[in-house]
N, C-alpha and C. Protein backbone atom coordinates (compact mmCIF):
# COMPACT_ATOMS: atom_id res chain seq x y z
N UNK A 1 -38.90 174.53 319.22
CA UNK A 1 -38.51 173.14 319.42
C UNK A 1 -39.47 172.54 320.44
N UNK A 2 -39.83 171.79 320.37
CA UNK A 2 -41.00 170.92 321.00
C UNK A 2 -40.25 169.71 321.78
N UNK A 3 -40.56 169.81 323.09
CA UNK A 3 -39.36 169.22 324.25
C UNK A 3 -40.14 168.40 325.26
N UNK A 4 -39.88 167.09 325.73
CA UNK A 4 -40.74 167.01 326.88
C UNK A 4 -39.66 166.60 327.98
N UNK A 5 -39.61 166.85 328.84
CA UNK A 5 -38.67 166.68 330.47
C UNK A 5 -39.06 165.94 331.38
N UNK A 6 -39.09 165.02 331.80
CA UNK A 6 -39.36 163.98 333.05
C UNK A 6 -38.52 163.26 333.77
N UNK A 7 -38.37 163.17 334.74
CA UNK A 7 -37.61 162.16 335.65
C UNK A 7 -38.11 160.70 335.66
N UNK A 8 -37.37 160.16 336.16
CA UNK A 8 -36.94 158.71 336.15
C UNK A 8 -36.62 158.74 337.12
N UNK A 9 -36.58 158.16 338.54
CA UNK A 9 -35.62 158.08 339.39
C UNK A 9 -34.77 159.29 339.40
N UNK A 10 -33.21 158.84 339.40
CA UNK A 10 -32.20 159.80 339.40
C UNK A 10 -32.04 160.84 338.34
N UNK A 11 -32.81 160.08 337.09
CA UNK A 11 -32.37 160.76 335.92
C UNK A 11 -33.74 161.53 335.14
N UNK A 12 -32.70 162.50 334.67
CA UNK A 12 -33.72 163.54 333.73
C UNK A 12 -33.94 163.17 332.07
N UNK A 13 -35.23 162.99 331.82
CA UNK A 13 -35.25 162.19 330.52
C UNK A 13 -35.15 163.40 329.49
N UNK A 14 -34.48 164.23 328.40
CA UNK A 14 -35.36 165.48 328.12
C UNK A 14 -35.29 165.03 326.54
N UNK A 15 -36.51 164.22 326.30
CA UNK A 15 -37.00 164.30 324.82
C UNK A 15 -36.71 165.31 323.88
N UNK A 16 -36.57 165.26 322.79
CA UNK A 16 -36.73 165.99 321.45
C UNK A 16 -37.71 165.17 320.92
N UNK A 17 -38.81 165.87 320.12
CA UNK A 17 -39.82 165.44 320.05
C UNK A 17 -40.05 166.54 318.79
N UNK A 18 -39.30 166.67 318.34
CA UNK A 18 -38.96 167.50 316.89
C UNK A 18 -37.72 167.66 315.67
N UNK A 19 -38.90 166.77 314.68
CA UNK A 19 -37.83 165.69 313.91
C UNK A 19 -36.69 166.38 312.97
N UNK A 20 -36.67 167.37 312.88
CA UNK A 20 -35.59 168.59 312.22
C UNK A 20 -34.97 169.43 313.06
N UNK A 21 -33.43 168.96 313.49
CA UNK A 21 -33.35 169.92 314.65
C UNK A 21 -31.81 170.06 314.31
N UNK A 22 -32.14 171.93 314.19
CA UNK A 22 -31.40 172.24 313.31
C UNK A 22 -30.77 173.96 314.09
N UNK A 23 -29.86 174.76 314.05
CA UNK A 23 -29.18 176.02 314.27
C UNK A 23 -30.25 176.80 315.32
N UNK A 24 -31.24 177.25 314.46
CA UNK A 24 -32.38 178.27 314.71
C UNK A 24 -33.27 177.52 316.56
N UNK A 25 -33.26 176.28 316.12
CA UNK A 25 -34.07 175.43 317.56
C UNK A 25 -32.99 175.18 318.93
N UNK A 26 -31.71 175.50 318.72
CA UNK A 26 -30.78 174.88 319.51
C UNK A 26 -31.03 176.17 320.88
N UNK A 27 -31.21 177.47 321.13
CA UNK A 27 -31.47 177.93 322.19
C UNK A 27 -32.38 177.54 323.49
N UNK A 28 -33.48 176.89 322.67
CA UNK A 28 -34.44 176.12 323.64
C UNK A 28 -33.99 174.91 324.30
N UNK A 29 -33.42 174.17 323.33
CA UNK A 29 -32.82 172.74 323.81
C UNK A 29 -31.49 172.99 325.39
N UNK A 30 -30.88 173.96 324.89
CA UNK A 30 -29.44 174.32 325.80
C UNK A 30 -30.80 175.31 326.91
N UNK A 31 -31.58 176.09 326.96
CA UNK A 31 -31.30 176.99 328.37
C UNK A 31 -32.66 175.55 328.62
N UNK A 32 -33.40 175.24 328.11
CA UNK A 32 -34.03 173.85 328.86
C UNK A 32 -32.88 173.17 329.86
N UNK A 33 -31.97 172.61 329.19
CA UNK A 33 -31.42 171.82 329.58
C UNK A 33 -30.38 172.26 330.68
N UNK A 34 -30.47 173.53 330.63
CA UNK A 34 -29.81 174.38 331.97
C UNK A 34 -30.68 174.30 333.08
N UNK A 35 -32.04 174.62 332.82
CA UNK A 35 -32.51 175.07 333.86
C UNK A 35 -32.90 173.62 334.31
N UNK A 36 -32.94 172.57 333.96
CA UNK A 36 -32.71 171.01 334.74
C UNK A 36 -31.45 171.02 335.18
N UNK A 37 -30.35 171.62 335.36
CA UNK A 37 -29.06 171.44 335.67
C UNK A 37 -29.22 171.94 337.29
N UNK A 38 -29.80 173.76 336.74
CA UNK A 38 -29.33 174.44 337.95
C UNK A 38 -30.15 173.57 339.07
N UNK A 39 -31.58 173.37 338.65
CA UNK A 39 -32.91 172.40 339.74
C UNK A 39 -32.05 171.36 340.39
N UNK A 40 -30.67 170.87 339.86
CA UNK A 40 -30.28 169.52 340.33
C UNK A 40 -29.81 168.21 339.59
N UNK A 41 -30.43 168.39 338.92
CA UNK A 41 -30.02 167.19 337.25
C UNK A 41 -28.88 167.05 337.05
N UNK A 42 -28.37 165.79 337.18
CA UNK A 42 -26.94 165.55 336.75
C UNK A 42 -26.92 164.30 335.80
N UNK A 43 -27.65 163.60 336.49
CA UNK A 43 -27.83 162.33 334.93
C UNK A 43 -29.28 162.72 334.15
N UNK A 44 -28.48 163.12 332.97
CA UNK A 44 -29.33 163.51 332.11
C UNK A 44 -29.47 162.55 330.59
N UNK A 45 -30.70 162.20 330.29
CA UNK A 45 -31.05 161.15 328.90
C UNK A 45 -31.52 162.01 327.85
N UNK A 46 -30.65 161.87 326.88
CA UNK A 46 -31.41 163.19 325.52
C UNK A 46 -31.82 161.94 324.42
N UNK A 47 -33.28 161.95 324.57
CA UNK A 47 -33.93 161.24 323.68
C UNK A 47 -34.17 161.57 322.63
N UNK A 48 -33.36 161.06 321.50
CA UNK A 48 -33.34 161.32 320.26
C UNK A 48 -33.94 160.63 318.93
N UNK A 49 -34.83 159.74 319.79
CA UNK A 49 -35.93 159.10 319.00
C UNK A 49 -36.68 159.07 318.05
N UNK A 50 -37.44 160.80 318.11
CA UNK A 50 -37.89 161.31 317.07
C UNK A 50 -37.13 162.20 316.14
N UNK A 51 -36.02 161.77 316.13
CA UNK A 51 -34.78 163.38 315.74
C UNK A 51 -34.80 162.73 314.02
N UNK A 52 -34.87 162.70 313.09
CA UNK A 52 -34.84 162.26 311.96
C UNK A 52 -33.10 163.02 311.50
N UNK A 53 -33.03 163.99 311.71
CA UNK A 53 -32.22 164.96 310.90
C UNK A 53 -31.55 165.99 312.05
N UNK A 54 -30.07 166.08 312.13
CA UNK A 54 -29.54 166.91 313.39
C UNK A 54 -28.06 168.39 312.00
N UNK A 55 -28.20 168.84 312.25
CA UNK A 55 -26.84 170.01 311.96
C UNK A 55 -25.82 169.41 312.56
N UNK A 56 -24.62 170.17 311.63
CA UNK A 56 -23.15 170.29 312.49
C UNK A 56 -23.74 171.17 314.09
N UNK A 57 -24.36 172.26 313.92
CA UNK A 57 -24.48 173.35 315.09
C UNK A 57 -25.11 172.26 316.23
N UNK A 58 -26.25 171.00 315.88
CA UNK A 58 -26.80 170.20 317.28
C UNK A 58 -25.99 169.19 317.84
N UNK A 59 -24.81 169.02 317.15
CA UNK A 59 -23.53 168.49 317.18
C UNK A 59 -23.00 168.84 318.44
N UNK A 60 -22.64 170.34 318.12
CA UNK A 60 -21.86 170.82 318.90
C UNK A 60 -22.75 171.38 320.16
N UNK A 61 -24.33 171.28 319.94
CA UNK A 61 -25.12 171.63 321.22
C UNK A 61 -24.87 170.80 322.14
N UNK A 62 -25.09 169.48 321.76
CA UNK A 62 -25.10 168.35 322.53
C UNK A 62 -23.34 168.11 323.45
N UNK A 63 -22.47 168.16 322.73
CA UNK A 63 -21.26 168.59 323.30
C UNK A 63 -21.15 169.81 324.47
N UNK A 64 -21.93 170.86 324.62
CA UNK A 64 -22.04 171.75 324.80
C UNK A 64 -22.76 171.04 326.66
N UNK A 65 -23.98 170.14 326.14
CA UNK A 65 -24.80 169.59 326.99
C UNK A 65 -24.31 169.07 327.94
N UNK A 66 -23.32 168.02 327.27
CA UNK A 66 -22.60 167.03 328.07
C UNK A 66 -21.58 167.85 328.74
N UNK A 67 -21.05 169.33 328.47
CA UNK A 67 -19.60 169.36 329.15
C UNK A 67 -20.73 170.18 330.25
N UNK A 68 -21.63 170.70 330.12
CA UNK A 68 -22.62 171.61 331.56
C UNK A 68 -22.86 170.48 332.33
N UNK A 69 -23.30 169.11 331.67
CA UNK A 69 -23.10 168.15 332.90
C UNK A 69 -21.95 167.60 334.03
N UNK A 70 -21.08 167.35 332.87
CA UNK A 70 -19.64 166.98 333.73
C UNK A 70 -19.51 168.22 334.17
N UNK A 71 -19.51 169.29 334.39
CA UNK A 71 -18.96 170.52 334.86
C UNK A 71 -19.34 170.70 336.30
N UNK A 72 -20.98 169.90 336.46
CA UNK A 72 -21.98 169.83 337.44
C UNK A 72 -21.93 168.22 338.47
N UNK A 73 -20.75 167.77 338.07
CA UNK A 73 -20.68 166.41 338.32
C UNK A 73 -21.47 165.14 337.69
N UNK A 74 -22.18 165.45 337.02
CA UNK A 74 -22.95 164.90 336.32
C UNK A 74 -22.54 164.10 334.85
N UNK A 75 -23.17 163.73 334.29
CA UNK A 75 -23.18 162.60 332.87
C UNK A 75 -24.06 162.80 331.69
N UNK A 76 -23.70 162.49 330.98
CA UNK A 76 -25.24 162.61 329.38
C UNK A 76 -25.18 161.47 329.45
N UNK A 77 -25.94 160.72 328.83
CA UNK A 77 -26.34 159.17 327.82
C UNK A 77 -27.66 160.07 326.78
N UNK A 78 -27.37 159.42 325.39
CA UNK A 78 -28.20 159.80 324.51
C UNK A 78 -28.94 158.35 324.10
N UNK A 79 -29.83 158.75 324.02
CA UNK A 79 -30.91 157.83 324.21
C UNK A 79 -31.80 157.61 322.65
N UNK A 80 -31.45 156.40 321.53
CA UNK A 80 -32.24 155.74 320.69
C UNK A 80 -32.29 156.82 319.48
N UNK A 81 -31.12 156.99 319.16
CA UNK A 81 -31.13 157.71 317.91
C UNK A 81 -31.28 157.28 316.50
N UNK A 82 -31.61 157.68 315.61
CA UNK A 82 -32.18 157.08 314.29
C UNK A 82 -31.29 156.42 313.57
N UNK A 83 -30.88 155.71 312.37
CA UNK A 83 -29.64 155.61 311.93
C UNK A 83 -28.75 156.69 311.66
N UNK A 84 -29.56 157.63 310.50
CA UNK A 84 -28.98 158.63 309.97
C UNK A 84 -28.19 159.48 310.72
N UNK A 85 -28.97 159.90 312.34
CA UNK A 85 -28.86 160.11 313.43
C UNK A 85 -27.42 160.32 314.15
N UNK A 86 -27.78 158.91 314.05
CA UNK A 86 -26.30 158.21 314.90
C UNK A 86 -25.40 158.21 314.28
N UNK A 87 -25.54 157.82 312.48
CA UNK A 87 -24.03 158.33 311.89
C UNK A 87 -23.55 159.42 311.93
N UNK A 88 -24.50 160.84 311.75
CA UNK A 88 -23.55 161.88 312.12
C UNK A 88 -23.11 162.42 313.14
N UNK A 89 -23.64 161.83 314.66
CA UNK A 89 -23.14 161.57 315.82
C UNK A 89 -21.61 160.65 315.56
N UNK A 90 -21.74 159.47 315.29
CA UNK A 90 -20.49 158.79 314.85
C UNK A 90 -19.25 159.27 314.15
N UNK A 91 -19.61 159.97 313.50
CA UNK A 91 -18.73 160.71 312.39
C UNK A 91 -17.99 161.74 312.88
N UNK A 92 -18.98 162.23 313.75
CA UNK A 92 -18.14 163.55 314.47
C UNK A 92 -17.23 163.14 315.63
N UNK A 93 -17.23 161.54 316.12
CA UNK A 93 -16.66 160.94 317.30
C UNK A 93 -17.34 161.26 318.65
N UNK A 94 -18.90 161.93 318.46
CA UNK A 94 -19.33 161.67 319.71
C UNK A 94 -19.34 160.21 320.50
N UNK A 95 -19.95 159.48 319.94
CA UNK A 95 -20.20 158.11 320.45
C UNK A 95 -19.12 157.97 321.45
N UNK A 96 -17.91 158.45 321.21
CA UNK A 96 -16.78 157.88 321.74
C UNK A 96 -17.10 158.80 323.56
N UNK A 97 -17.57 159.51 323.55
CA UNK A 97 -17.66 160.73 324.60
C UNK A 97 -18.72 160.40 325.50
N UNK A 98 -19.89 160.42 324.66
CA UNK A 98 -21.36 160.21 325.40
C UNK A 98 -21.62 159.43 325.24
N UNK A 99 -21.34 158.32 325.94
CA UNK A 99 -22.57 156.98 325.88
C UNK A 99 -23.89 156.71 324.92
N UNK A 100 -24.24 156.47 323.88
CA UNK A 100 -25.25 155.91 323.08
C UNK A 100 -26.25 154.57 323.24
N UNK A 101 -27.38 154.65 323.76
CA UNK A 101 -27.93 153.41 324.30
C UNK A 101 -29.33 153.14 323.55
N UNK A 102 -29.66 152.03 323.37
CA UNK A 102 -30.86 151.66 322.45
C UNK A 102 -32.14 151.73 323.28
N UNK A 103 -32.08 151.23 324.68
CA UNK A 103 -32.89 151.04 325.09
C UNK A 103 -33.21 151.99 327.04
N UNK A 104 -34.31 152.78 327.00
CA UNK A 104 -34.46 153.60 327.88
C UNK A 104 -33.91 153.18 329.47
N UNK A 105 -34.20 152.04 329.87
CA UNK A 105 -34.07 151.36 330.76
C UNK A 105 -32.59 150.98 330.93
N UNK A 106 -32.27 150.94 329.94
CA UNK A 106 -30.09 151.06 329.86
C UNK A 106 -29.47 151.66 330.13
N UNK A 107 -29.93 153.27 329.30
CA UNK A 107 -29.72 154.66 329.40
C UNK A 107 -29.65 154.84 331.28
N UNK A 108 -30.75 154.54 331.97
CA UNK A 108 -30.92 154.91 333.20
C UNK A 108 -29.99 154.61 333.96
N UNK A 109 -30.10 153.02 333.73
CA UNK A 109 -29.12 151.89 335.06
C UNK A 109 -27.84 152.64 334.18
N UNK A 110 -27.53 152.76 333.51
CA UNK A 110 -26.05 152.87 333.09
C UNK A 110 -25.26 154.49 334.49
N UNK A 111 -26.01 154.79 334.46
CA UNK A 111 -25.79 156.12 335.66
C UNK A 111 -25.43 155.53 336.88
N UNK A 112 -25.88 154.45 337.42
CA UNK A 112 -25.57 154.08 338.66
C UNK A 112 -24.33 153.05 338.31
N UNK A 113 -23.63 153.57 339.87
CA UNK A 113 -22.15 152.85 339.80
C UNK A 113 -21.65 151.44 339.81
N UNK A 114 -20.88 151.19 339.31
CA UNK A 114 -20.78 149.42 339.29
C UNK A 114 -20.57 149.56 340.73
N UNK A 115 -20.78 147.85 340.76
CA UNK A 115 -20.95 147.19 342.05
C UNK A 115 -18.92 147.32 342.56
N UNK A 116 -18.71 147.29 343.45
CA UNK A 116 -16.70 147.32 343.89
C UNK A 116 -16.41 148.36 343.37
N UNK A 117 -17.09 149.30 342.27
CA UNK A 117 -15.83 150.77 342.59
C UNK A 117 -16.00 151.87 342.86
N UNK A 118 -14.96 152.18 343.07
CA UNK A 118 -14.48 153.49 343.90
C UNK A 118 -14.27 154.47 343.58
């Protein structure tokens, strides 16, 4: 699986950058995305930009992603997924869980806390 990782400010951007991502690729994606956890990473952006095509199994990676974040105090936002993409994200009722955002700069600010709460 072909991955790229960068910060932003607070947040960890970690691209997929490999348009079939499917059972066999999901080990790289999860201990990647660990070892930005243990470093400190808590708002994390999974850019799904180039993702053409995801499994039931990257389904449940990404679920997997998001609960190592909240576990860590932390958050997912998934970041610009394809149509096809996003319907089987939709379908499975992620959307409802992880935040879905079109635009990178959304994804980010969306991490920092509204203004009055507590």
């Amino acid at each position: 699986m072909d991955l790229s990782i960068e910060k932003k400010g607070d947040a960890t951007l970690i691209r997929v950058l490999t348009a079939r991502v499917i059972y066999p690729l999901l080990p790289t994606l999860i201990s990647k995305t660990k070892e930005e956890v243990e470093k400190g990473a808590r708002s994390l952006v999974l850019d799904l930009a180039a993702v053409s095509y995801i499994d039931s199994a990257t389904i449940g990676c990404i679920m997997d992603i998001y609960r190592l974040a909240k576990d860590e105090g932390g958050a997912l936002h998934i970041l610009a997924p394809q149509a096809r993409v996003e319907t089987m994200l939709s379908m499975a009722g992620v959307h409802k869980i992880v935040p879905i955002f079109r635009e990178e700069d959304e994804a980010i600010r969306a991490f920092a806390p509204t203004a009055g709460k507590k």
